[in-house]
Protein backbone atom coordinates (compact mmCIF):
# COMPACT_ATOMS: atom_id res chain seq x y z
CA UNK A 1 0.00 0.00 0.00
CA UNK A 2 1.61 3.52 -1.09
CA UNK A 3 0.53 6.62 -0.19
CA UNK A 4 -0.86 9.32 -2.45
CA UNK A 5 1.36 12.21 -3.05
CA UNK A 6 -1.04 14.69 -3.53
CA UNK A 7 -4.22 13.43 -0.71
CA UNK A 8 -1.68 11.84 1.25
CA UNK A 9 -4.59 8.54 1.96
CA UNK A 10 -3.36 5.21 1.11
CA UNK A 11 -3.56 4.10 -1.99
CA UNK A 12 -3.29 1.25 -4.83
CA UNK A 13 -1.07 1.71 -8.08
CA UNK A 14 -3.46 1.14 -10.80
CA UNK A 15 -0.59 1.36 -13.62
CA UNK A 16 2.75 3.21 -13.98
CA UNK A 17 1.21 6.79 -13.48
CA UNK A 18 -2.43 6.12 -11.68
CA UNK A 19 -3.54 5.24 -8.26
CA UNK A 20 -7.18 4.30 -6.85
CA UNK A 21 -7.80 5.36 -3.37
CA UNK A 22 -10.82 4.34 -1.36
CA UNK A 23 -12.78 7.16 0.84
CA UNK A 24 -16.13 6.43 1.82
CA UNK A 25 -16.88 3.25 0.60
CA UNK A 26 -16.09 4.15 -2.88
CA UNK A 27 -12.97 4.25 -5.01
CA UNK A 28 -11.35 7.87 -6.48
CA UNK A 29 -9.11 7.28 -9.31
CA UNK A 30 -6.15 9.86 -9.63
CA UNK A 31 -4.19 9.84 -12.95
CA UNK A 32 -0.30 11.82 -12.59
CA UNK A 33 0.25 12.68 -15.70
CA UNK A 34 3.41 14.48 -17.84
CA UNK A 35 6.46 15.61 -15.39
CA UNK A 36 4.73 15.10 -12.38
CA UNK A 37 7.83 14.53 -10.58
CA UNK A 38 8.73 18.37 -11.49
CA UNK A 39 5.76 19.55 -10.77
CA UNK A 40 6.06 18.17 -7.03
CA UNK A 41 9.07 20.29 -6.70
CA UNK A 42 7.65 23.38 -7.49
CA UNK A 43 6.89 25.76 -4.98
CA UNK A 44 3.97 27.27 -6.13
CA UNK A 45 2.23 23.50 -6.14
CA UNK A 46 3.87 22.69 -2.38
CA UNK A 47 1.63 25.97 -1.22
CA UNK A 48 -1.17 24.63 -2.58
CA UNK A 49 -1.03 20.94 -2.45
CA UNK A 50 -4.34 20.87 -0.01
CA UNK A 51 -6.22 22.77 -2.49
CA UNK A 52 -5.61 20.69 -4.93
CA UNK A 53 -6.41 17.36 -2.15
CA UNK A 54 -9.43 19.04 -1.44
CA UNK A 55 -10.42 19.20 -5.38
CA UNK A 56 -10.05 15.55 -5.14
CA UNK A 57 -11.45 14.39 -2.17
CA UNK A 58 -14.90 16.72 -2.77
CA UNK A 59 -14.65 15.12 -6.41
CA UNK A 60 -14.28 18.47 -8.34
CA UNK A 61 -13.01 19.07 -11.81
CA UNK A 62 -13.51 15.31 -12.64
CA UNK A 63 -12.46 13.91 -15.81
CA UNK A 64 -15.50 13.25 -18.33
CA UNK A 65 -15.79 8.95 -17.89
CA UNK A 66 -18.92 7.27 -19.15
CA UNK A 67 -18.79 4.80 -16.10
CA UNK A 68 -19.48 7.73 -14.03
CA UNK A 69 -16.07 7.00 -12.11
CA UNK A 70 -14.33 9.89 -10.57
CA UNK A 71 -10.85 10.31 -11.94
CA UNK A 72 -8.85 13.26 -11.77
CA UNK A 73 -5.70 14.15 -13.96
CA UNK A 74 -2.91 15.94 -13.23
CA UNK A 75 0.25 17.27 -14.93
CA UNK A 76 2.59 20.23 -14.76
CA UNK A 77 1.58 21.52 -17.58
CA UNK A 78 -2.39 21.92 -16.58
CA UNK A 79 -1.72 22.33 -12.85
CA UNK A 80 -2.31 26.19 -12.79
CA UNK A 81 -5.93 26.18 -14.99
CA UNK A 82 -6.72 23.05 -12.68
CA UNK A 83 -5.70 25.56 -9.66
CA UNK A 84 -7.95 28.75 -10.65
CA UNK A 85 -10.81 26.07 -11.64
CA UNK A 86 -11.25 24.73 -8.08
CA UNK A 87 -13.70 26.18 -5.85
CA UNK A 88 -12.99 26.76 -2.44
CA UNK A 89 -13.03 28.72 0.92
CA UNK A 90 -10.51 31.76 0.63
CA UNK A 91 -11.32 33.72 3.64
CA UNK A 92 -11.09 33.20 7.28
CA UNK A 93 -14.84 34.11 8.13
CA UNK A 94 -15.23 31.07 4.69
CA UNK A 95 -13.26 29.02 6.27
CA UNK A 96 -14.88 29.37 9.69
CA UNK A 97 -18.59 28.64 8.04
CA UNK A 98 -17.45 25.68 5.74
CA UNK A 99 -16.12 23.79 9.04
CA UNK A 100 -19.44 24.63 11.04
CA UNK A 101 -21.18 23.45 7.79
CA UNK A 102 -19.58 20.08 8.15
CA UNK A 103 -20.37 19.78 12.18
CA UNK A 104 -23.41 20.91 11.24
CA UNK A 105 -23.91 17.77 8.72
CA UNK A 106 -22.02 15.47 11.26
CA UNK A 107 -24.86 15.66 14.11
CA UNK A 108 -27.76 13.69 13.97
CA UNK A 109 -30.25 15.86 15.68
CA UNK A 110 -29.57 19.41 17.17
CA UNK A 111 -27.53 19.73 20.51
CA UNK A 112 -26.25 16.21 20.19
CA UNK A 113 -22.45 15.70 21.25
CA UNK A 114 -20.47 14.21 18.60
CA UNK A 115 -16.94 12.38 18.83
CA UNK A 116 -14.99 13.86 16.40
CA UNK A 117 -11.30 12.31 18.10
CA UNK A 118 -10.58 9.56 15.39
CA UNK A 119 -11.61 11.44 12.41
CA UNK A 120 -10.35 15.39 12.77
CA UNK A 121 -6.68 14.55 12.33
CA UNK A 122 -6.80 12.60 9.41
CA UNK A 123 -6.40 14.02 5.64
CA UNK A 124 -9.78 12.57 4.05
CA UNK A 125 -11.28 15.16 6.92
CA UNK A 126 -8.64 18.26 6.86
CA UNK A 127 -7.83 18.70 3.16
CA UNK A 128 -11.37 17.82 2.01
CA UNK A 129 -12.18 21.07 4.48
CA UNK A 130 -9.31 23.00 2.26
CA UNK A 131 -7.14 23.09 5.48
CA UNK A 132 -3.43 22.90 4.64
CA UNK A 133 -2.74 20.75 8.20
CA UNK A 134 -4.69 19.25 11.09
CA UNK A 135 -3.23 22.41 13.51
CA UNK A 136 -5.19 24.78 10.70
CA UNK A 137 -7.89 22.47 11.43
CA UNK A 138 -7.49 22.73 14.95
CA UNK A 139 -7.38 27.15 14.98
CA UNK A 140 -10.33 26.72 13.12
CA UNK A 141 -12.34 23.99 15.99
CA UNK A 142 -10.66 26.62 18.84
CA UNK A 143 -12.40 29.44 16.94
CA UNK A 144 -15.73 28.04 17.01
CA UNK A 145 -15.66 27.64 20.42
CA UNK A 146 -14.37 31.24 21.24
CA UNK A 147 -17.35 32.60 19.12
CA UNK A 148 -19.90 30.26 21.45
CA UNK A 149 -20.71 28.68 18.21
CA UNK A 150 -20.10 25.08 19.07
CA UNK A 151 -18.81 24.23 23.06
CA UNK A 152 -15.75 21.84 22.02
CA UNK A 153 -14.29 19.49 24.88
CA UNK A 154 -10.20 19.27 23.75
CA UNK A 155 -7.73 16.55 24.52
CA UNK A 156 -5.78 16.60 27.14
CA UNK A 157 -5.66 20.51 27.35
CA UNK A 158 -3.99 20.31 23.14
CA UNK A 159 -5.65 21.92 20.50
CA UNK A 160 -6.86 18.71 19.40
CA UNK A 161 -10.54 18.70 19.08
CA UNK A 162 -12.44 15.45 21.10
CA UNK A 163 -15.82 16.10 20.56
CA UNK A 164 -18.35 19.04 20.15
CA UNK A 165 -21.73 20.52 20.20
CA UNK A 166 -23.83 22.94 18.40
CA UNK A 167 -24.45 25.80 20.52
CA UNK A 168 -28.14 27.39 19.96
CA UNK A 169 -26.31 30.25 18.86
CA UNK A 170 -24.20 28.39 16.38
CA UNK A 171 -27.64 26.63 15.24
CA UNK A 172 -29.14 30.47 14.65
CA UNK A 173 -25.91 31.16 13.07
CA UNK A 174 -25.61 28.35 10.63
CA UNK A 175 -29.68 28.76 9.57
CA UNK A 176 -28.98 32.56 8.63
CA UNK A 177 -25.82 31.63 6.58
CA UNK A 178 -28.09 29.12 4.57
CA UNK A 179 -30.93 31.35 4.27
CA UNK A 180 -28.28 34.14 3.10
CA UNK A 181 -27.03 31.77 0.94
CA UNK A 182 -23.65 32.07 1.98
CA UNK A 183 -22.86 28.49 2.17
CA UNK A 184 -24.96 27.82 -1.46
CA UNK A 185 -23.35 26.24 -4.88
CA UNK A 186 -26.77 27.56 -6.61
CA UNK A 187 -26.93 30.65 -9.24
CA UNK A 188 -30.08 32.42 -9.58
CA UNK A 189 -30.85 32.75 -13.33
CA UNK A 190 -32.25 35.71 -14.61
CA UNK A 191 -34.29 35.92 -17.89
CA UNK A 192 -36.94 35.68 -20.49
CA UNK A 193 -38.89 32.26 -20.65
CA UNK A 194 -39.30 32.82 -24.43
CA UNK A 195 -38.38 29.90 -26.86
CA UNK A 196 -36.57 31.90 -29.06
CA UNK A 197 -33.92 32.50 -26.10
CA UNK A 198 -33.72 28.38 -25.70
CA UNK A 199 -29.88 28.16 -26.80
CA UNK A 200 -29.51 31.08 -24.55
CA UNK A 201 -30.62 29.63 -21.62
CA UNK A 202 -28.28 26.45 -22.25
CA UNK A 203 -25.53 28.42 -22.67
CA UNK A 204 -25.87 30.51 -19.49
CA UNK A 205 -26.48 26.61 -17.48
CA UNK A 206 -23.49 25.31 -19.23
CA UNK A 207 -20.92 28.17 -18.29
CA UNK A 208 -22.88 28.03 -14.57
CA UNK A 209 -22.21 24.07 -14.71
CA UNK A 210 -18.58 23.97 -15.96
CA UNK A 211 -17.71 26.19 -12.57
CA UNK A 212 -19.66 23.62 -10.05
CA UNK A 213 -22.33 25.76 -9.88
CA UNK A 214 -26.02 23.97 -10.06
CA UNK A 215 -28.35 27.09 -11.83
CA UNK A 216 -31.53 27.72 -10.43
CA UNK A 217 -34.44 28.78 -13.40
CA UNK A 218 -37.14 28.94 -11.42
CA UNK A 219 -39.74 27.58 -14.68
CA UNK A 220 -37.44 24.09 -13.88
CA UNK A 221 -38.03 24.43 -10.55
CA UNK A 222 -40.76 22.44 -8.39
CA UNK A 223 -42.93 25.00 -6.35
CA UNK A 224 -45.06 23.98 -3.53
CA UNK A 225 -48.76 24.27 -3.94
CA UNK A 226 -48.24 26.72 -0.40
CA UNK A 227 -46.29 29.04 -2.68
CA UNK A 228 -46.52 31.64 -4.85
CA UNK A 229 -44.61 32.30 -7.67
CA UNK A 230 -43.20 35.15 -6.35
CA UNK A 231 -42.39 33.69 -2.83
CA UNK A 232 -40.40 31.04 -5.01
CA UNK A 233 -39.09 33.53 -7.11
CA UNK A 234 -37.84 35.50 -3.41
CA UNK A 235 -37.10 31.92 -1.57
CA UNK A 236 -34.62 31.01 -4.51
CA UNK A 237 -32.83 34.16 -4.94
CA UNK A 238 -32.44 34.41 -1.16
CA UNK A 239 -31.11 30.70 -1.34
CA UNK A 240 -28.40 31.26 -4.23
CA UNK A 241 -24.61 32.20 -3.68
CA UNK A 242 -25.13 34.65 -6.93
CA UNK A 243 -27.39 35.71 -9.75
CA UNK A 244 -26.81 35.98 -13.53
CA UNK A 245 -29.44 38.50 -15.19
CA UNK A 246 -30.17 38.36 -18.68
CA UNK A 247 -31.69 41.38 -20.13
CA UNK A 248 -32.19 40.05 -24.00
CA UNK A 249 -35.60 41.13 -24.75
CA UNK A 250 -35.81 43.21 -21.52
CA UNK A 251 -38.37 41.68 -19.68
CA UNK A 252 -39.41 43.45 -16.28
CA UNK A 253 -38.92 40.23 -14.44
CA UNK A 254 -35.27 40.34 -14.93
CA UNK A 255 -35.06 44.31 -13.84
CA UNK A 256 -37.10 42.69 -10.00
CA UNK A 257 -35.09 39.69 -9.92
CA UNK A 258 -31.53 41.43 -10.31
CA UNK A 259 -32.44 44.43 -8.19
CA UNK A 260 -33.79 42.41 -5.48
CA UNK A 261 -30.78 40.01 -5.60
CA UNK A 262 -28.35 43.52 -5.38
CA UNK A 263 -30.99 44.55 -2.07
CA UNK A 264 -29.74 41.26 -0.49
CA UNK A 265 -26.30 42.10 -0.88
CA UNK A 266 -25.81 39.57 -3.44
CA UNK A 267 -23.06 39.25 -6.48
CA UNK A 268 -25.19 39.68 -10.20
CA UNK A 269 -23.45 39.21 -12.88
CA UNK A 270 -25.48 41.47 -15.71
CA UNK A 271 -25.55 39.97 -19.43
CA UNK A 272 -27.35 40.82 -22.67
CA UNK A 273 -27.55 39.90 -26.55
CA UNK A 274 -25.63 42.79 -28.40
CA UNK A 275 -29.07 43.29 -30.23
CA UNK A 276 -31.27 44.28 -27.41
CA UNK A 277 -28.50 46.39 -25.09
CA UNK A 278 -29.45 49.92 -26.25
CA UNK A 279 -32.97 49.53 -25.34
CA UNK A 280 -31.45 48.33 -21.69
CA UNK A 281 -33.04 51.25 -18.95
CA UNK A 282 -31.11 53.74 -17.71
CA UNK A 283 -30.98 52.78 -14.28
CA UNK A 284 -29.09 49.62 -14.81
CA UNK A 285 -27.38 50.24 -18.62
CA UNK A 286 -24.42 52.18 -16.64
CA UNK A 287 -23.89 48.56 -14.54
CA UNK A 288 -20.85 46.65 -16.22
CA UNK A 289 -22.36 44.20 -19.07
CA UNK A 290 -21.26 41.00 -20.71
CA UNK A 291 -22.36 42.28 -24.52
CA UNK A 292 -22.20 39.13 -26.62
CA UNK A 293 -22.76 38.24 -30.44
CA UNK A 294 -23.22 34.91 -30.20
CA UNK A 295 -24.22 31.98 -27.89
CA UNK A 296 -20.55 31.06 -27.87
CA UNK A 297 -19.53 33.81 -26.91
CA UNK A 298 -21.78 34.31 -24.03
CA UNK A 299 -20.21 31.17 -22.41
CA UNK A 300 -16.42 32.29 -22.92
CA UNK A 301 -17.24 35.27 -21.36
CA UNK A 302 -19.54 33.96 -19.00
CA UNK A 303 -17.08 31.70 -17.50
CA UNK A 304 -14.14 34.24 -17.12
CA UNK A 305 -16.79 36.06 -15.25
CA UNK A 306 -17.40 33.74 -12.75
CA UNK A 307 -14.25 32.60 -12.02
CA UNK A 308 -12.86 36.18 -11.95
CA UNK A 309 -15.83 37.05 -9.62
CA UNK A 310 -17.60 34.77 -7.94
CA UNK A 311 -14.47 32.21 -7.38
């Protein structure tokens, strides 16, 4: 049993440049492609070997396989696009809420105590979190605590955490960061429902989907007979990370939708078909614009966007 360079889990050499690790009852297939070796020694990779481990281990930027088996290549050459590509916490306060997301997930029902000894320390647990080492981990646990979020019980007076519990507070907390959408992988989309804009709308999903974003187009979505159309129109938008408004064939819909996302505080990234931009309205035609010709072009420019901006 060898040990993978990059997740540092054990693993099983597959051939001369691919391992198959197991994490969570299923296998993760890793392929190390051209220079690999070099690209080990470089610097730039050692500072940010755990986000790459993390890409892995939260199965991101998988290769395309029609047995719907995770594998993920590697080589020097494509290590900085697969870098900017991943999707991950960047901040502190990020940080903080992605590891109170996970407690969150690891308790059963609210207030429980949860032993979180044997698994906190290990990589399949630290680097999946984006951590670069158990004692980031660690700051992170002793942080909770300090903000009354969770009430941790450490080992033998160490930083390591033993096990924890959900404060109320840290319950409130965690229910307004969801309902914020803070913690959300959604995109609110935008736009006019008219056939004509069909291609449109699959471009806009497909530059959304090729980030590891899931779009929300609230015609595709299933609304509760309780609901309005508007309350599902405000539910979603409150419940996305970031809009994308489309303002091809200016429909007022759009002009609420965007302006009530930007009320919440919300990142909206403002697009429109070259053809209909100068009949845009004044009070949003000054707000930056991705102007496009062409469906093709809408995604290229789309998906700088996002990972410029939203990434």
């Amino acid at each position: 049993m060898e040990k993978c360079p990059i997740t540092e889990l054990d693993s099983e050499r597959v051939d001369s440049n691919s391992y198959r690790i197991k994490m969570d009852d299923e296998y993760l297939f890793i392929k190390y492609g051209f220079r690999f070796n070099a690209l080990l020694k470089q610097e730039n990779f050692i500072k940010n070997k755990h986000i790459i481990a993390g890409a892995i281990l939260n199965k991101q930027l998988s290769d395309k396989n029609d047995a719907d088996i995770y594998w993920f290549s590697i080589t020097l050459d494509d290590f900085e696009n697969k870098l900017r590509d991943i999707i991950y916490p960047k901040t502190p306060k990020a940080k903080l809420d992605n590891l109170l997301k996970t407690l969150y997930q690891l308790q059963k029902i609210d207030g429980e105590v949860v032993n979180i000894f044997d698994v906190v320390a290990k990589p399949e647990f630290y680097y999946k979190l984006f951590f670069k080492s158990p004692d980031e981990c660690f700051y992170y646990f002793k942080e909770l605590d300090y903000q009354e979020l969770i009430k941790c019980v450490f080992y033998d007076n160490t930083n390591k955490p033993f096990k924890f519990r959900i404060t109320f507070k840290g319950l409130n907390y965690y229910l307004e960061l969801t309902e914020r959408g803070d913690l959300s992988n959604k995109c609110f989309v935008a736009m006019s429902f008219d056939s004509e804009l069909k291609e449109t709308r699959e471009a806009i999903r497909e530059a959304i989907l090729q980030n590891n974003f899931d779009p929300v187009i609230i015609d595709e979505q299933l609304i509760d007979s309780s609901q309005t159309i508007n309350d599902a129109i405000i539910s979603a938008i409150k419940s996305c990370k970031f809009c994308i408004a489309d303002f091809s064939q200016q429909k007022d819909g759009v002009y609420f939708e965007s302006g009530f996302a930007v009320g919440l505080g919300k990142p909206v990234i403002y697009t429109c078909n070259q053809d209909w931009f100068e009949k845009s309205h004044f009070d949003t035609n000054h707000f930056p614009h991705i102007i496009y010709e062409s469906n093709t072009d809408l995604i290229e420019k789309l998906d700088k966007k996002i990972k410029a901006w939203i990434k």
